[in-house]
PDB file of N, CA and C in Angstrom:
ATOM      1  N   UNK A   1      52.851  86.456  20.129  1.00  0.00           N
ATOM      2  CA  UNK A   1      53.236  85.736  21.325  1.00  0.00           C
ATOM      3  C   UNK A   1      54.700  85.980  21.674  1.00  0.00           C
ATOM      4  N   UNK A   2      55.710  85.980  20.530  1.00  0.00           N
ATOM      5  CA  UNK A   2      57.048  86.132  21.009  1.00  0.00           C
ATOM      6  C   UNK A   2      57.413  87.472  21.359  1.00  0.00           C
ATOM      7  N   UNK A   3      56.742  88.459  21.226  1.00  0.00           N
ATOM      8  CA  UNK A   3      56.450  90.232  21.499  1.00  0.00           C
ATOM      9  C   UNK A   3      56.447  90.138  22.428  1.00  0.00           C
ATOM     10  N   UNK A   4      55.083  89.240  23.588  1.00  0.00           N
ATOM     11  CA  UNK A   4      54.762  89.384  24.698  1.00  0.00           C
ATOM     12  C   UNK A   4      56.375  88.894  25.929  1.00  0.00           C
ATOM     13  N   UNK A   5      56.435  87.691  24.972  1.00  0.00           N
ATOM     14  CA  UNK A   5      57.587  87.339  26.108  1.00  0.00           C
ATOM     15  C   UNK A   5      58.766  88.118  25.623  1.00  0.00           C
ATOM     16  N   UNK A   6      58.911  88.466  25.218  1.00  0.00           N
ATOM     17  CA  UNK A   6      60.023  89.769  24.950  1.00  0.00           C
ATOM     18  C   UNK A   6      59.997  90.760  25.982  1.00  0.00           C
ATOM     19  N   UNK A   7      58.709  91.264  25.630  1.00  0.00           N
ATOM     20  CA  UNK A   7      58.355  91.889  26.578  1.00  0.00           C
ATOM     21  C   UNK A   7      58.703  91.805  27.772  1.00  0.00           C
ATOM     22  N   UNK A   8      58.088  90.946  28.373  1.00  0.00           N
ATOM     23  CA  UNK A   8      57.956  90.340  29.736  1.00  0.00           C
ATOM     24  C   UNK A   8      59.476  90.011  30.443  1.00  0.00           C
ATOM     25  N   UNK A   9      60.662  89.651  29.507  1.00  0.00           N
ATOM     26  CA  UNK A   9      62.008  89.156  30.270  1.00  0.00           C
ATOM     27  C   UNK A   9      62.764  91.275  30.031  1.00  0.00           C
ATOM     28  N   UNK A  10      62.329  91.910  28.873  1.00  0.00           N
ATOM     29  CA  UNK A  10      63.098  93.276  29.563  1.00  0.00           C
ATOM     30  C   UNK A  10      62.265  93.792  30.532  1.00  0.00           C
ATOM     31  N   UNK A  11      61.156  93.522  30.929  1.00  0.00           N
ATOM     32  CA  UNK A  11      60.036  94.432  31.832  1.00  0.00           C
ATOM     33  C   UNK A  11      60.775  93.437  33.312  1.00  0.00           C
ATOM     34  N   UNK A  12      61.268  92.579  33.112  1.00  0.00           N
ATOM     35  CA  UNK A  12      61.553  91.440  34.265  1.00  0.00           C
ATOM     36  C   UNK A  12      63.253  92.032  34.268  1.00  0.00           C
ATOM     37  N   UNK A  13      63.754  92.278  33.341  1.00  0.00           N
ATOM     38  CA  UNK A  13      65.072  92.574  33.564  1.00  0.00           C
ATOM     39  C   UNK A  13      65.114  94.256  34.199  1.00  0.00           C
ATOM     40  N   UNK A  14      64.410  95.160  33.246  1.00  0.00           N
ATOM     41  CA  UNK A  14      64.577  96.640  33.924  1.00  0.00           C
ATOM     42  C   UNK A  14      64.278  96.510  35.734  1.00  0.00           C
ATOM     43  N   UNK A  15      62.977  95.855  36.031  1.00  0.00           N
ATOM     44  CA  UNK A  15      62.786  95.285  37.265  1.00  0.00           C
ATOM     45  C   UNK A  15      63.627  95.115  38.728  1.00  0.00           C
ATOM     46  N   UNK A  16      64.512  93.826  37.825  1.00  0.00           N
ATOM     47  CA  UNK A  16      65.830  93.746  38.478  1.00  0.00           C
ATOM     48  C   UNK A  16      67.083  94.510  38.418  1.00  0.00           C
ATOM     49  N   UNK A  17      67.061  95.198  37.770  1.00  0.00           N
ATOM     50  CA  UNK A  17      68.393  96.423  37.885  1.00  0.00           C
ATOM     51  C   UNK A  17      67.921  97.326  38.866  1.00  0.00           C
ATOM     52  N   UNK A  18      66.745  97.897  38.811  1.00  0.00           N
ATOM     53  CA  UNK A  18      66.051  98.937  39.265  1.00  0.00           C
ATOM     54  C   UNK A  18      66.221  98.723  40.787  1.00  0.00           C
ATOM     55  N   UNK A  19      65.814  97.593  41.325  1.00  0.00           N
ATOM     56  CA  UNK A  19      65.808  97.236  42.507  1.00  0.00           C
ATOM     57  C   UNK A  19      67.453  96.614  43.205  1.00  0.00           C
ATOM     58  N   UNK A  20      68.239  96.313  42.333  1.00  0.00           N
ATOM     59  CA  UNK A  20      70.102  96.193  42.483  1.00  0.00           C
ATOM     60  C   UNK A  20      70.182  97.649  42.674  1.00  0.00           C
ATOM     61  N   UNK A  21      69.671  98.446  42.071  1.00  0.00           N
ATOM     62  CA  UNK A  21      70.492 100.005  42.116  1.00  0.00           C
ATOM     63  C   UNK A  21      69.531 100.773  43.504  1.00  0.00           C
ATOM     64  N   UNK A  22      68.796 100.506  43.740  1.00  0.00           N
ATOM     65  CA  UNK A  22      68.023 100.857  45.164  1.00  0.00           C
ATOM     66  C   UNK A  22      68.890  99.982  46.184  1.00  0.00           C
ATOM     67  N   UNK A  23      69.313  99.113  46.133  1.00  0.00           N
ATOM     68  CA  UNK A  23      70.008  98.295  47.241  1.00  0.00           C
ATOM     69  C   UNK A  23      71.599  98.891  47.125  1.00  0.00           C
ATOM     70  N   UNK A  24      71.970  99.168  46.368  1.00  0.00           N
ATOM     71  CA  UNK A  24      73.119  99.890  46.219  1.00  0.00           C
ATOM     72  C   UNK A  24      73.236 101.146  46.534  1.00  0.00           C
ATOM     73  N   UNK A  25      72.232 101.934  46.529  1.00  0.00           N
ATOM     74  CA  UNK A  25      72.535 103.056  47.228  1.00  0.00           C
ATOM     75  C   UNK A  25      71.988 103.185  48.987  1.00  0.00           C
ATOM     76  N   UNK A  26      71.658 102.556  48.986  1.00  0.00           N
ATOM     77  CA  UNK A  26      70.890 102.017  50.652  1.00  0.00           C
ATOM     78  C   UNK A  26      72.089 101.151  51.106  1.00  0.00           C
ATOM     79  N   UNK A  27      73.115 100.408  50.989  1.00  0.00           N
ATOM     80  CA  UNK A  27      74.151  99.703  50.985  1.00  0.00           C
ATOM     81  C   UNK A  27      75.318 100.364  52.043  1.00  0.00           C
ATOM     82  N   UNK A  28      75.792 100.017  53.529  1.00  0.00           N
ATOM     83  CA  UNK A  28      76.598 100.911  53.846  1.00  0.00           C
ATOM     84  C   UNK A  28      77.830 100.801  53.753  1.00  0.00           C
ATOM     85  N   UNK A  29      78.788 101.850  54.212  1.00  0.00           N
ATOM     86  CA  UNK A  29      80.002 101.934  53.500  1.00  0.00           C
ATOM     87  C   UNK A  29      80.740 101.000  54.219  1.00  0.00           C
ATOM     88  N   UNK A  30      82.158 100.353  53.463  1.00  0.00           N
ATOM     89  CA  UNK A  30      82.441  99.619  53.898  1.00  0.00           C
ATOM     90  C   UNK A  30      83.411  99.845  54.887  1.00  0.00           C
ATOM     91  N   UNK A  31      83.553  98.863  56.057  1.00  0.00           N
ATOM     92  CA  UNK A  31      84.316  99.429  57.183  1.00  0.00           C
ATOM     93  C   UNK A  31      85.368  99.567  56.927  1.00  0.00           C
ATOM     94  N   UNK A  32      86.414 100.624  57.511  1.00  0.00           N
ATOM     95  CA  UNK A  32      87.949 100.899  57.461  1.00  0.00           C
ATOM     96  C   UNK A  32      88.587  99.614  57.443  1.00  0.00           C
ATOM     97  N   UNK A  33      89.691  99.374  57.315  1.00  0.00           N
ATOM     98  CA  UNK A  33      90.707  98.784  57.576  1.00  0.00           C
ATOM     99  C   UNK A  33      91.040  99.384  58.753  1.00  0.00           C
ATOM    100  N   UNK A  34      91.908  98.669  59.885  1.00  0.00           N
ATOM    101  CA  UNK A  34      92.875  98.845  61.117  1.00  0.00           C
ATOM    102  C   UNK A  34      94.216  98.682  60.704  1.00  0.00           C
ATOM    103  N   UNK A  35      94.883  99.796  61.166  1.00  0.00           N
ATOM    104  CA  UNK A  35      96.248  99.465  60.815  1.00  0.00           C
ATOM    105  C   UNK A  35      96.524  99.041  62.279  1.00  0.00           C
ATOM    106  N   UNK A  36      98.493  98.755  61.912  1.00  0.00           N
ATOM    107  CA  UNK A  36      99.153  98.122  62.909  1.00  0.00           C
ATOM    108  C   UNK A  36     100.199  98.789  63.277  1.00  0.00           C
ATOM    109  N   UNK A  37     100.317  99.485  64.087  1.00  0.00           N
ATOM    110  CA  UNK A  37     101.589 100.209  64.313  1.00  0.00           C
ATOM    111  C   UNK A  37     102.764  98.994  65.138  1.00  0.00           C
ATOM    112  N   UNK A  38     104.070  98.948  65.075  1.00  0.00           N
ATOM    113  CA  UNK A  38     104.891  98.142  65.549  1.00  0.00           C
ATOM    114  C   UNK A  38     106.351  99.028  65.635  1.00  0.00           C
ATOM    115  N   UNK A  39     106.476  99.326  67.044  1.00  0.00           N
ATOM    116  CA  UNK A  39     107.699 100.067  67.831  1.00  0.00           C
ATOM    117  C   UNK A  39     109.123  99.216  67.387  1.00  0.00           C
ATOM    118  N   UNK A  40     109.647  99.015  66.739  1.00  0.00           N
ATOM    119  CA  UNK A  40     111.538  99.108  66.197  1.00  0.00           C
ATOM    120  C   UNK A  40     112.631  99.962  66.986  1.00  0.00           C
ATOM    121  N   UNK A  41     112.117 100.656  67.162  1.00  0.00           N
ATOM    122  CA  UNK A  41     113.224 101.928  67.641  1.00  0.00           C
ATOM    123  C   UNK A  41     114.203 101.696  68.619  1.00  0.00           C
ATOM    124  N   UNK A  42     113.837 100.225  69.658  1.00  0.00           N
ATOM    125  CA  UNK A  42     114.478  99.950  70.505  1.00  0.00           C
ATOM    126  C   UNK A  42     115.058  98.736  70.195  1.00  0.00           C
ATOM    127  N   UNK A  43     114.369  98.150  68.888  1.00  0.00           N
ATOM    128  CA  UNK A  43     115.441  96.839  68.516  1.00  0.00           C
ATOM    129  C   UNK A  43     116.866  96.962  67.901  1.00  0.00           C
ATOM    130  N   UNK A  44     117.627  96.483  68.463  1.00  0.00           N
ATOM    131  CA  UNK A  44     119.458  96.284  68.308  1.00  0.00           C
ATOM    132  C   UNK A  44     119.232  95.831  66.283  1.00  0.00           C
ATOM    133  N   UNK A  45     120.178  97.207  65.721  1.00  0.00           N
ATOM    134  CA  UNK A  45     120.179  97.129  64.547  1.00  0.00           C
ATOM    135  C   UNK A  45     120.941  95.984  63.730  1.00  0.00           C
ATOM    136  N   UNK A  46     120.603  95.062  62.996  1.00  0.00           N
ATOM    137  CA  UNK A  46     121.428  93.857  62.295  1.00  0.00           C
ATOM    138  C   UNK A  46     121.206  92.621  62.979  1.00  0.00           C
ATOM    139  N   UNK A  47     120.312  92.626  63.277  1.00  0.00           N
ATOM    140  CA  UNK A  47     119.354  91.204  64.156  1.00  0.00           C
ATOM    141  C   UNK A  47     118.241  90.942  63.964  1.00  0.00           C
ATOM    142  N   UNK A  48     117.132  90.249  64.441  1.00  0.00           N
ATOM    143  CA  UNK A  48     116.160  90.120  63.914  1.00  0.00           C
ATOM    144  C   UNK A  48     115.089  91.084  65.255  1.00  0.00           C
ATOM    145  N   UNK A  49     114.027  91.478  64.866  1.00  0.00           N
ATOM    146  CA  UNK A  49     112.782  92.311  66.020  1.00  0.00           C
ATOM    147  C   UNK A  49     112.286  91.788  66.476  1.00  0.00           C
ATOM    148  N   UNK A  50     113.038  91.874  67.937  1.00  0.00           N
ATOM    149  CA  UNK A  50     112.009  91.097  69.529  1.00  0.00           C
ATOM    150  C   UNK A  50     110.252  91.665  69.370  1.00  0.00           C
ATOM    151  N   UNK A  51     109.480  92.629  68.372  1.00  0.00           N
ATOM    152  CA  UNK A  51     108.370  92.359  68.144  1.00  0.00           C
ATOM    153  C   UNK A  51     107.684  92.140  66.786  1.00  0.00           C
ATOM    154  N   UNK A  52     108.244  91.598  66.091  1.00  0.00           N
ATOM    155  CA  UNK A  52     107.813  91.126  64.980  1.00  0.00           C
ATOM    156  C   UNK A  52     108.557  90.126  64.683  1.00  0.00           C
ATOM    157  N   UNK A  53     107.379  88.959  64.210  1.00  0.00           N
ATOM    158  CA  UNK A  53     108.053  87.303  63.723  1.00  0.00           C
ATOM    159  C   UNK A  53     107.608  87.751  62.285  1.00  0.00           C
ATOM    160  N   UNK A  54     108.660  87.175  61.093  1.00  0.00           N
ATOM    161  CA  UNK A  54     108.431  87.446  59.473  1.00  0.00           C
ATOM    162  C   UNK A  54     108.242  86.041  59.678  1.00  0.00           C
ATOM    163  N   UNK A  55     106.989  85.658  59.068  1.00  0.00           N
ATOM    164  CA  UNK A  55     106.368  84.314  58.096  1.00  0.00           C
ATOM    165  C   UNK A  55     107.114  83.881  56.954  1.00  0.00           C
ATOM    166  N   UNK A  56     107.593  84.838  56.359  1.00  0.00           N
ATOM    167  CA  UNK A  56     107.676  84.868  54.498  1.00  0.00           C
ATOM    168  C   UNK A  56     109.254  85.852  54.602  1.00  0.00           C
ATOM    169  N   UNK A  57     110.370  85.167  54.373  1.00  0.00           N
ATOM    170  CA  UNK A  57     111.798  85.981  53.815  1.00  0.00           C
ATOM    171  C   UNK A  57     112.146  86.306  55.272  1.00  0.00           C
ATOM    172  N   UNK A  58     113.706  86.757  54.865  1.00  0.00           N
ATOM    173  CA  UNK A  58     114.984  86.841  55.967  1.00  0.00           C
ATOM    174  C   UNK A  58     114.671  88.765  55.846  1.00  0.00           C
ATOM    175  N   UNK A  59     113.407  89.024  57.631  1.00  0.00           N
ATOM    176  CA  UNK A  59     114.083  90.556  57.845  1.00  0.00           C
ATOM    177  C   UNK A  59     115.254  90.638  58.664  1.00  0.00           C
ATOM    178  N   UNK A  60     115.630  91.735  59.030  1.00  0.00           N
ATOM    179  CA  UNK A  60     116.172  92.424  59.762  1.00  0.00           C
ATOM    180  C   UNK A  60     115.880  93.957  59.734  1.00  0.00           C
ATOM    181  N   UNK A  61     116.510  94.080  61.003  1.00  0.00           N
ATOM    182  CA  UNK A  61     116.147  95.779  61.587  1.00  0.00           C
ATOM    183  C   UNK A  61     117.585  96.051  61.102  1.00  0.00           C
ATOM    184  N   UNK A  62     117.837  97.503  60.443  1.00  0.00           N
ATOM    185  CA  UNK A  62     118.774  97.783  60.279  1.00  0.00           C
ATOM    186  C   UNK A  62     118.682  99.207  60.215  1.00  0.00           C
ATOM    187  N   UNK A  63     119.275 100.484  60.457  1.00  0.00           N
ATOM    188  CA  UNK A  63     119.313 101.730  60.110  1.00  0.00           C
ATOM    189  C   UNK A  63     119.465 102.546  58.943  1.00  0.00           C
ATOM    190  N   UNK A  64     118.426 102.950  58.578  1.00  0.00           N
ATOM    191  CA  UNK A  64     118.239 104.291  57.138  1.00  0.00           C
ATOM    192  C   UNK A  64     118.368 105.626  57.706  1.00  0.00           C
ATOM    193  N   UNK A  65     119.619 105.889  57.558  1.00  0.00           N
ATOM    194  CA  UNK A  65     119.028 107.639  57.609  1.00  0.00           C
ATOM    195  C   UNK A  65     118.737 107.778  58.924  1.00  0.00           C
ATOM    196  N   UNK A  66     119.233 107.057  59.928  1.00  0.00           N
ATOM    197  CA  UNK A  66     119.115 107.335  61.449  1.00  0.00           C
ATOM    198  C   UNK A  66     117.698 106.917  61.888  1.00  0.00           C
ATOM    199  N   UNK A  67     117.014 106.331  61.272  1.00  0.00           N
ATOM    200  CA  UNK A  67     115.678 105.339  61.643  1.00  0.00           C
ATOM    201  C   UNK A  67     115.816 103.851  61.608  1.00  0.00           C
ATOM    202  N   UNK A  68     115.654 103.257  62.498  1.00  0.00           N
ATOM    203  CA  UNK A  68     115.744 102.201  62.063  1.00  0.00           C
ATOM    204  C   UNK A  68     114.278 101.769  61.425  1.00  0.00           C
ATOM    205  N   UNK A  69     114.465 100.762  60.638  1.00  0.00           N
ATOM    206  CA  UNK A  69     113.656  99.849  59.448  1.00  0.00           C
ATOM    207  C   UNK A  69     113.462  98.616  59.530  1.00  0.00           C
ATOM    208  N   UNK A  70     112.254  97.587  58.950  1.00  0.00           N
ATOM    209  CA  UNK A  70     112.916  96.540  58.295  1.00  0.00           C
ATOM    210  C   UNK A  70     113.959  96.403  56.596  1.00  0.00           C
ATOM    211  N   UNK A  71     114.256  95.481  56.694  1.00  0.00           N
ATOM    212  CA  UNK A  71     114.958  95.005  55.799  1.00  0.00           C
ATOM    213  C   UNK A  71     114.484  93.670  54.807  1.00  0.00           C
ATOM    214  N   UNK A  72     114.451  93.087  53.470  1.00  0.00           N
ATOM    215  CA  UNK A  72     114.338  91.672  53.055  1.00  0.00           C
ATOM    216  C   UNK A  72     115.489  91.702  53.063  1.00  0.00           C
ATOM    217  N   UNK A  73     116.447  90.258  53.744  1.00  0.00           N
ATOM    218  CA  UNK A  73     117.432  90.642  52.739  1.00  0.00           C
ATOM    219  C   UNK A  73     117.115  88.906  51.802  1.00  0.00           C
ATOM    220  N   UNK A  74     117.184  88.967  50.092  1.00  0.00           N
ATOM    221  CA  UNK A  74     117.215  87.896  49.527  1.00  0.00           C
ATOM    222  C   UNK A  74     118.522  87.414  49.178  1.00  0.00           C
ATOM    223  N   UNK A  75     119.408  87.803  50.071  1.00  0.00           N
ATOM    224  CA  UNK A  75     120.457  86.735  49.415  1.00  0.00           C
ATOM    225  C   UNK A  75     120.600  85.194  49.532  1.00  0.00           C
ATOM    226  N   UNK A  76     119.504  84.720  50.628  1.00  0.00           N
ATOM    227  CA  UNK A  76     118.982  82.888  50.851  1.00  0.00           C
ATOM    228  C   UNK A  76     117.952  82.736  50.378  1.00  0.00           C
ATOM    229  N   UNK A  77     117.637  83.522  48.857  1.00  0.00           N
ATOM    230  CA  UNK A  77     116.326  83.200  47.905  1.00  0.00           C
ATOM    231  C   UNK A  77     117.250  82.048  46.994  1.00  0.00           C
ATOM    232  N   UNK A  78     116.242  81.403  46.182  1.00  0.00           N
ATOM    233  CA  UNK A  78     116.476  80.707  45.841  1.00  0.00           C
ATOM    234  C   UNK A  78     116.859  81.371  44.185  1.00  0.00           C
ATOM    235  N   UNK A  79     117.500  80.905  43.151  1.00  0.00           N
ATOM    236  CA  UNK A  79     117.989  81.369  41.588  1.00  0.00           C
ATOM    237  C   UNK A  79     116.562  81.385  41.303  1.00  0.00           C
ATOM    238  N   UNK A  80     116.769  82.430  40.231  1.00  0.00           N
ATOM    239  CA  UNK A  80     114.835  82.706  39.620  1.00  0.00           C
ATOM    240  C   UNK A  80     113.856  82.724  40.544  1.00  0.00           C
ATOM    241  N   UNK A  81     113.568  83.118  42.017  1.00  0.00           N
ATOM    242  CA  UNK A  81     112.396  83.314  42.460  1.00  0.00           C
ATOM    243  C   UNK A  81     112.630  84.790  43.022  1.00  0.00           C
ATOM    244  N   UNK A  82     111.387  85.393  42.789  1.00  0.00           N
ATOM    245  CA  UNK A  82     111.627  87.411  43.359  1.00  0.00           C
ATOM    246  C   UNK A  82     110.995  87.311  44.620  1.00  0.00           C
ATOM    247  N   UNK A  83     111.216  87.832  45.017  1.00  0.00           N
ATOM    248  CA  UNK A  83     110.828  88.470  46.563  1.00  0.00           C
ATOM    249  C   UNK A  83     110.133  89.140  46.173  1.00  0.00           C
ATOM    250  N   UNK A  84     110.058  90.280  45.401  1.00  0.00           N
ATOM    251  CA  UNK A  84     109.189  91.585  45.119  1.00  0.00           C
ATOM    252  C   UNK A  84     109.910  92.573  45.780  1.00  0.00           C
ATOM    253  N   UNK A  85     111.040  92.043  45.864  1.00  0.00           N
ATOM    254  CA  UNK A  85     112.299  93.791  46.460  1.00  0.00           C
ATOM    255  C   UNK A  85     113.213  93.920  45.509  1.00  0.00           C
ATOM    256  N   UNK A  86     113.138  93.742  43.909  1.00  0.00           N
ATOM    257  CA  UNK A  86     114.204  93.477  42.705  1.00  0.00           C
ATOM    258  C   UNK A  86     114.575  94.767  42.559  1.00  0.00           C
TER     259      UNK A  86
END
């Protein structure tokens, strides 16, 4: 008796893989991401960008190398917290 139900939960398990891996390849791909392009080039460097509002930290537009950029700057972070620009 305990053979049979042995049986019966891998014959019930191969079952269910078999049919996860048929749905997985029948499954379609997942859609792109959209990026965001956002024009700087005309914002006044060392101010903040008439098209972008920052949620999260102090940007600014400032010039690299004759492009302008954003910027974090953390010097109004608080002691011990990172930005993730260390």
């Amino acid at each position: 008796m305990k053979n049979r139900i042995a049986f019966g939960i891998a014959l019930l398990a191969v079952l269910a893989l078999s049919v996860a891996a048929l749905r997985a390849q029948n499954a379609k791909p997942a859609a792109k991401a959209k990026s965001t392009r956002v024009d700087i080039s005309k914002d006044k460097a060392g101010g903040e960008s008439a098209r972008f509002l920052s949620v999260v930290g102090n940007w600014a537009v400032v010039e690299d190398g004759g492009k302008k950029v954003w910027l974090m700057c953390s010097q109004f972070a608080s002691p011990g917290v990172s930005l993730g620009n260390d």
